[in-house]
Protein backbone atom coordinates (compact mmCIF):
# COMPACT_ATOMS: atom_id res chain seq x y z
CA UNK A 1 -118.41 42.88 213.96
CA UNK A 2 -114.89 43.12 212.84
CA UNK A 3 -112.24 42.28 215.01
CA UNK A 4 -109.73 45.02 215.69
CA UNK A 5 -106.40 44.67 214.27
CA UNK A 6 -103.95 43.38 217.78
CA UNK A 7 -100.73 45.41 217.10
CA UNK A 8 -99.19 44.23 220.54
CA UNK A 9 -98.67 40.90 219.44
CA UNK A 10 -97.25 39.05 216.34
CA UNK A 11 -99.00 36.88 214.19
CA UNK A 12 -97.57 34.23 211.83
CA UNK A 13 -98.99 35.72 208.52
CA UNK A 14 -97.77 39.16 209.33
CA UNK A 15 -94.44 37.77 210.42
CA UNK A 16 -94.62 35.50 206.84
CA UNK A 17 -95.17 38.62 205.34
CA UNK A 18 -91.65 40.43 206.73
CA UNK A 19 -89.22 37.37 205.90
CA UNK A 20 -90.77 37.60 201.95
CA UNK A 21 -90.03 41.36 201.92
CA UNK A 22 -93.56 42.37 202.55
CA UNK A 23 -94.93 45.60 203.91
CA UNK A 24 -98.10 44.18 206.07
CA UNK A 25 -96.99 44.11 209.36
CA UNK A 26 -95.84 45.64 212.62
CA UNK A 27 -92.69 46.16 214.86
CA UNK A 28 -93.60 43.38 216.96
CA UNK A 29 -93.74 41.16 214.07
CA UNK A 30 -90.65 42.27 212.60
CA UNK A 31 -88.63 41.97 216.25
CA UNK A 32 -90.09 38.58 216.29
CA UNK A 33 -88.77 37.16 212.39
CA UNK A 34 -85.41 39.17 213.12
CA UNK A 35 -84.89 36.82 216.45
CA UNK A 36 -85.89 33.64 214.33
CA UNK A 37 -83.40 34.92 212.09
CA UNK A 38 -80.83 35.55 214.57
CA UNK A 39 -81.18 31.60 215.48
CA UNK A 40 -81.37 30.97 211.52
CA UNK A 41 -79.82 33.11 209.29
CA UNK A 42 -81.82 31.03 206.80
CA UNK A 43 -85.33 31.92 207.98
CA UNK A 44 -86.16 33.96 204.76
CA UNK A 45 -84.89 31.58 202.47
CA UNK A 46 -87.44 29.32 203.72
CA UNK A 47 -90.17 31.58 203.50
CA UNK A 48 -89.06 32.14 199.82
CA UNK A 49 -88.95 28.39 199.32
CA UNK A 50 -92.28 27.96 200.34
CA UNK A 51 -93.31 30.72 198.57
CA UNK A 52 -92.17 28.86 195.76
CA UNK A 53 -93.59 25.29 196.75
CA UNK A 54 -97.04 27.36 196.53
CA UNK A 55 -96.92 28.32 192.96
CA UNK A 56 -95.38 24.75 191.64
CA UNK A 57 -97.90 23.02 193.22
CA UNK A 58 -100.93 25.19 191.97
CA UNK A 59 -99.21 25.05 188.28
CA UNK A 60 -98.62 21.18 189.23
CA UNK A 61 -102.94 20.95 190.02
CA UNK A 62 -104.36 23.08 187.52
CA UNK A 63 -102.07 21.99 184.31
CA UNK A 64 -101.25 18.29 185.06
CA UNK A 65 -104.20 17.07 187.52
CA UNK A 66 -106.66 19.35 185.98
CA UNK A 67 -107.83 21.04 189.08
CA UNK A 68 -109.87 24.44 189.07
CA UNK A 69 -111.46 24.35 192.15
CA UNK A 70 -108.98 26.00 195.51
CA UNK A 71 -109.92 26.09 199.23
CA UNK A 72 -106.91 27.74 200.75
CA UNK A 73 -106.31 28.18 204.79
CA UNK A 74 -104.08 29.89 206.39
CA UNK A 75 -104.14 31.96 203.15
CA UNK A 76 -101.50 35.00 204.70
CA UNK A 77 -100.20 38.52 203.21
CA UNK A 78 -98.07 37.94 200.07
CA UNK A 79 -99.38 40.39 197.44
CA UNK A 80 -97.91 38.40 194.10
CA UNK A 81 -98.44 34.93 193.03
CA UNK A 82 -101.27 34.04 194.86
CA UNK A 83 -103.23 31.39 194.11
CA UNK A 84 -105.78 32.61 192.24
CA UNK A 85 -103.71 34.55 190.13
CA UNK A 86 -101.38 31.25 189.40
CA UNK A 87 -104.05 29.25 188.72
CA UNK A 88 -106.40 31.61 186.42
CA UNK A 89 -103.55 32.50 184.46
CA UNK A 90 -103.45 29.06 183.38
CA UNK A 91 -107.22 28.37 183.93
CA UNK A 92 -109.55 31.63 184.05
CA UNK A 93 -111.90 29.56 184.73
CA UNK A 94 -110.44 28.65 188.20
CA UNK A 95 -112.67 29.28 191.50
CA UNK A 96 -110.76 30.16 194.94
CA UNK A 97 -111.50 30.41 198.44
CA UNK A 98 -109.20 31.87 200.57
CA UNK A 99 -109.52 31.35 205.02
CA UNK A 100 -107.37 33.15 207.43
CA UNK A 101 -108.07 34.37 210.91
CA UNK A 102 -106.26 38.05 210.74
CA UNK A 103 -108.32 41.08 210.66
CA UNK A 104 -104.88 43.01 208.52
CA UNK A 105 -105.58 39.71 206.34
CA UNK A 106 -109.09 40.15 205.50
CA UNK A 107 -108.34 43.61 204.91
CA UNK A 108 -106.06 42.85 202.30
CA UNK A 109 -107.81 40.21 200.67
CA UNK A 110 -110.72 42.69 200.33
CA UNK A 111 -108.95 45.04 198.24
CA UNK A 112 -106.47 42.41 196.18
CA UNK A 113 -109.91 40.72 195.71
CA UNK A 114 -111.59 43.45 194.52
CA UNK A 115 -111.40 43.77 190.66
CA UNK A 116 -109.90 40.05 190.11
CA UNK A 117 -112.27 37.33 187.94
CA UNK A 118 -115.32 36.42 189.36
CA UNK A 119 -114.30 33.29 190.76
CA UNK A 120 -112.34 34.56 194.21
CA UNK A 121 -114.03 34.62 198.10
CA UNK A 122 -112.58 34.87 201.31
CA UNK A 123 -113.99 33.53 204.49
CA UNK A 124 -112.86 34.12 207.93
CA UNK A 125 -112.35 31.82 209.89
CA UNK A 126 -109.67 29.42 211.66
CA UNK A 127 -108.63 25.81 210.47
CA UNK A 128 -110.21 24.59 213.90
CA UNK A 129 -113.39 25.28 213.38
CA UNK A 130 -113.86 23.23 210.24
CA UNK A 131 -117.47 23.39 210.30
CA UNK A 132 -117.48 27.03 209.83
CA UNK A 133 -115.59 27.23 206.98
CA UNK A 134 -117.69 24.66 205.13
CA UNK A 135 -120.97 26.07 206.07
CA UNK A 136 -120.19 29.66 204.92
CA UNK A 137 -122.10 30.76 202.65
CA UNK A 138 -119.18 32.25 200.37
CA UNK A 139 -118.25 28.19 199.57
CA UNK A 140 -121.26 27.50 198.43
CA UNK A 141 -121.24 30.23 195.87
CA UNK A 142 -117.56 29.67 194.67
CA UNK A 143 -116.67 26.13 195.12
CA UNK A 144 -118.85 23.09 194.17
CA UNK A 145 -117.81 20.49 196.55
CA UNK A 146 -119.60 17.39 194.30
CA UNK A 147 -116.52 18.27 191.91
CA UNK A 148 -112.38 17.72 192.65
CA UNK A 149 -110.97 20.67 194.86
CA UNK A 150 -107.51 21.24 196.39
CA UNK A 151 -107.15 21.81 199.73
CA UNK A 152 -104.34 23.94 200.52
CA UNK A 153 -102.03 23.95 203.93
CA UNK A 154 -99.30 25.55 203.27
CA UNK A 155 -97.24 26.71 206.08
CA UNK A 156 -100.47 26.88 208.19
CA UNK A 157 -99.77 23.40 210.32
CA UNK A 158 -97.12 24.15 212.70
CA UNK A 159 -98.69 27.09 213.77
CA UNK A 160 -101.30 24.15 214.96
CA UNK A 161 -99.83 22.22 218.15
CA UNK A 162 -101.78 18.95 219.01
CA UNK A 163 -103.77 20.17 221.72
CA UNK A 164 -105.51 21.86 219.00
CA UNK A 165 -106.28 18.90 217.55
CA UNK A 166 -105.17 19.53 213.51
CA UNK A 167 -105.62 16.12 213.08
CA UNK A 168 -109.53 16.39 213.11
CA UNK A 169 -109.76 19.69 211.30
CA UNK A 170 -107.55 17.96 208.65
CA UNK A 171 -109.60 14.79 208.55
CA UNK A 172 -113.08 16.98 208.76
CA UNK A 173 -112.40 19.12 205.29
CA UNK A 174 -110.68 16.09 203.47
CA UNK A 175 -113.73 13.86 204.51
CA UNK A 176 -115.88 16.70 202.65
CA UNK A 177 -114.01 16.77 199.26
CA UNK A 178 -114.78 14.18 196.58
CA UNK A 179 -112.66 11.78 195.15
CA UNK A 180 -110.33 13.03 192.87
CA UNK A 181 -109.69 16.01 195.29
CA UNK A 182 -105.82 16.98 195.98
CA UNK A 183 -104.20 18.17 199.60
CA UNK A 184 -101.17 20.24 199.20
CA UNK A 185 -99.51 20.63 202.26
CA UNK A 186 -95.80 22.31 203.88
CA UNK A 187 -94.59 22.03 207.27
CA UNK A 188 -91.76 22.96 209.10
CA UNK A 189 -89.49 19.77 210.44
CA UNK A 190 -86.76 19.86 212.77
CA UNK A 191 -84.87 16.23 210.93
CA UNK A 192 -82.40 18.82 209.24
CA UNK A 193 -81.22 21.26 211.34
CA UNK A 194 -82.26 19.96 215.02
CA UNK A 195 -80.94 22.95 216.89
CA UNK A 196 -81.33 25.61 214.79
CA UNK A 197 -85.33 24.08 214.19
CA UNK A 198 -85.65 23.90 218.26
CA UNK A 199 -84.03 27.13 218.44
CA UNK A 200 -86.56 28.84 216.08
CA UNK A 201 -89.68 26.67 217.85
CA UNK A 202 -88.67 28.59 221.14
CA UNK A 203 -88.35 32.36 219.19
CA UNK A 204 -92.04 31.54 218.25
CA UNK A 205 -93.55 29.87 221.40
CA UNK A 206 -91.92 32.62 223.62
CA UNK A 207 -93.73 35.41 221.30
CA UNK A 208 -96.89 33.72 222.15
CA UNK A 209 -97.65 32.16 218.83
CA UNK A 210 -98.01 28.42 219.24
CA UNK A 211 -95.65 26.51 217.32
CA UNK A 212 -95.09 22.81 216.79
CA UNK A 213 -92.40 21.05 214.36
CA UNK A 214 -93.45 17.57 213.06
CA UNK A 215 -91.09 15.15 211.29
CA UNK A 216 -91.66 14.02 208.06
CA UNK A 217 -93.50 10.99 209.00
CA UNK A 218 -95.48 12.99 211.61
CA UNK A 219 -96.73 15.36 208.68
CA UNK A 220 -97.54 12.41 206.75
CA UNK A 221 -99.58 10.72 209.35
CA UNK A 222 -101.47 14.05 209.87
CA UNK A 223 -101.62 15.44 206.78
CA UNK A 224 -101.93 12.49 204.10
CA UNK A 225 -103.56 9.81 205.73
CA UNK A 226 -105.33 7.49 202.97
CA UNK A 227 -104.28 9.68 200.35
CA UNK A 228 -102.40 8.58 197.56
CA UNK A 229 -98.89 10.58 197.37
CA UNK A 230 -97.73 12.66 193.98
CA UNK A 231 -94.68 11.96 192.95
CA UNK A 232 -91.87 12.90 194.30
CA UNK A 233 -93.78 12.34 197.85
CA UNK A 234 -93.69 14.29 201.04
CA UNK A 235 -89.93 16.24 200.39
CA UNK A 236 -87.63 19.13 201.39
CA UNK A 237 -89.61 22.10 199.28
CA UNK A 238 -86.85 23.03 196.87
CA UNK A 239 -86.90 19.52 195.76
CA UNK A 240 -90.34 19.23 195.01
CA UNK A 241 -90.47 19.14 191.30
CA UNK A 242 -88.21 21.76 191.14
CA UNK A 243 -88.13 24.22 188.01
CA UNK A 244 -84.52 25.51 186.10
CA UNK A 245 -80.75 24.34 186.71
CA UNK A 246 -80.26 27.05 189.29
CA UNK A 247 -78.26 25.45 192.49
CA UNK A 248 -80.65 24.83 195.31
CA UNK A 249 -80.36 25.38 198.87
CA UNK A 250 -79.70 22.90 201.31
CA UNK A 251 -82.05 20.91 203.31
CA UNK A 252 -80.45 22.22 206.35
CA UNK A 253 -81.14 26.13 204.65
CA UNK A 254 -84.93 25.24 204.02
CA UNK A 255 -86.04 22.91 206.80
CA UNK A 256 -89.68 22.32 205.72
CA UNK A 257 -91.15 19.77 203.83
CA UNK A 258 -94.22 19.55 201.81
CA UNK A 259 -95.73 17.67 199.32
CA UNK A 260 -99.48 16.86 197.43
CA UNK A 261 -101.71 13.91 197.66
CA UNK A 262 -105.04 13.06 195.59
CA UNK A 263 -107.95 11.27 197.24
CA UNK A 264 -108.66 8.11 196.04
């Protein structure tokens, strides 16, 4: 049975969804992003720069690394430049699997699913329970895991403190992906703007959405352990591989990092 959609309380994807201009979401998510935003004026430029880091990095996996195989968690609302449509405009061939937990989410992916290449699923489910996301059956029918996939994290982590243990889910799904698979992963860090970044934390945590910030070598240690780094490693987002001569924010502006590895 479907879980009904909670309109009482905020939930990162919906809140995601605001600060990129979206229209998936409620008042209590939007009083939530406009307090982050109060504390950081520059909340929706790092949304944007994620945004961003998402559709480099699938460009970067499918054209350079020669990925066509996607298992993205924590997938969220955005309605362009997902990453199926990134990656089968450059391969149609490409296979996704999208996870999320959000009943507004599945929703959504339903219908922006619906019509799309043969090649898309959605499974829901949480990043915690990495066992049920690899034994659904809508995996098995997209994605064959004997063959290179790319595990995507993007923005999902610090909604995942450590007494939820990330650190095994993250291990778990990587342990199940052949060599020559690829993690692509952005987190929020608190190194560049330490009050505005403990400011925001609180915004979050006092809405009732867990929240943790992790340094850079934190995300490294949970994210990329015994994975071999793609140049130009674990980075602020708008200078990973960045595209055009456009001036780029500042560190301080963006405040997450992110990078992608490849399993050896």
């Amino acid at each position: 049975m479907q879980a009904e959609i909670d309109t009482s309380k905020p939930h990162a994807a919906r809140i995601y969804d605001y600060l990129l201009g979206g229209k998936d979401h409620f008042a209590v998510d939007r009083e939530t992003a406009e307090k982050g935003i109060k504390q950081i004026p520059t909340g929706r430029t790092a949304a944007r720069e994620n945004r961003a880091f998402l559709g480099r990095a699938v460009r970067y996996l499918v054209a350079e690394a020669g990925i066509r195989q996607f298992l993205d968690i924590g997938t969220g609302l955005p309605s362009a430049n997902n990453v199926h449509e990134v990656a089968q405009a450059l391969a149609p061939e490409s296979r996704v699997v999208y996870v999320d937990n959000d009943p507004i989410v599945l929703a959504h992916a339903r219908a922006l699913l619906t019509g799309t290449p043969q090649g898309s699923a959605y499974i829901d489910a949480d990043l915690c329970a990495p066992e049920t996301i690899l034994g659904a059956p809508a995996l098995a029918a997209t994605l064959d895991l004997t063959r290179p996939v790319a595990l995507m994290l993007v923005g999902l982590l610090h909604f995942v403190p450590d007494e939820q243990d990330p650190a095994r889910a993250v291990a778990t799904l990587v342990d199940a992906l052949p060599s020559g698979s690829y993690v692509t992963v952005s987190h929020g860090s608190p190194e560049f703007n330490p009050e505005g970044a403990a400011a925001w934390s609180r915004t979050w945590r006092d809405s009732g959405v867990p929240f943790q910030l992790r340094t850079t070598d934190e995300v490294a240690d949970l994210a990329f352990r015994g994975l071999d780094m793609v140049e130009p490693g674990l980075v602020v987002l708008s200078e990973w591989r960045p595209q055009g001569t456009d001036p780029r924010p500042l560190a301080a502006e963006v405040g997450v990092v992110g990078g992608v590895a490849r399993k050896p």
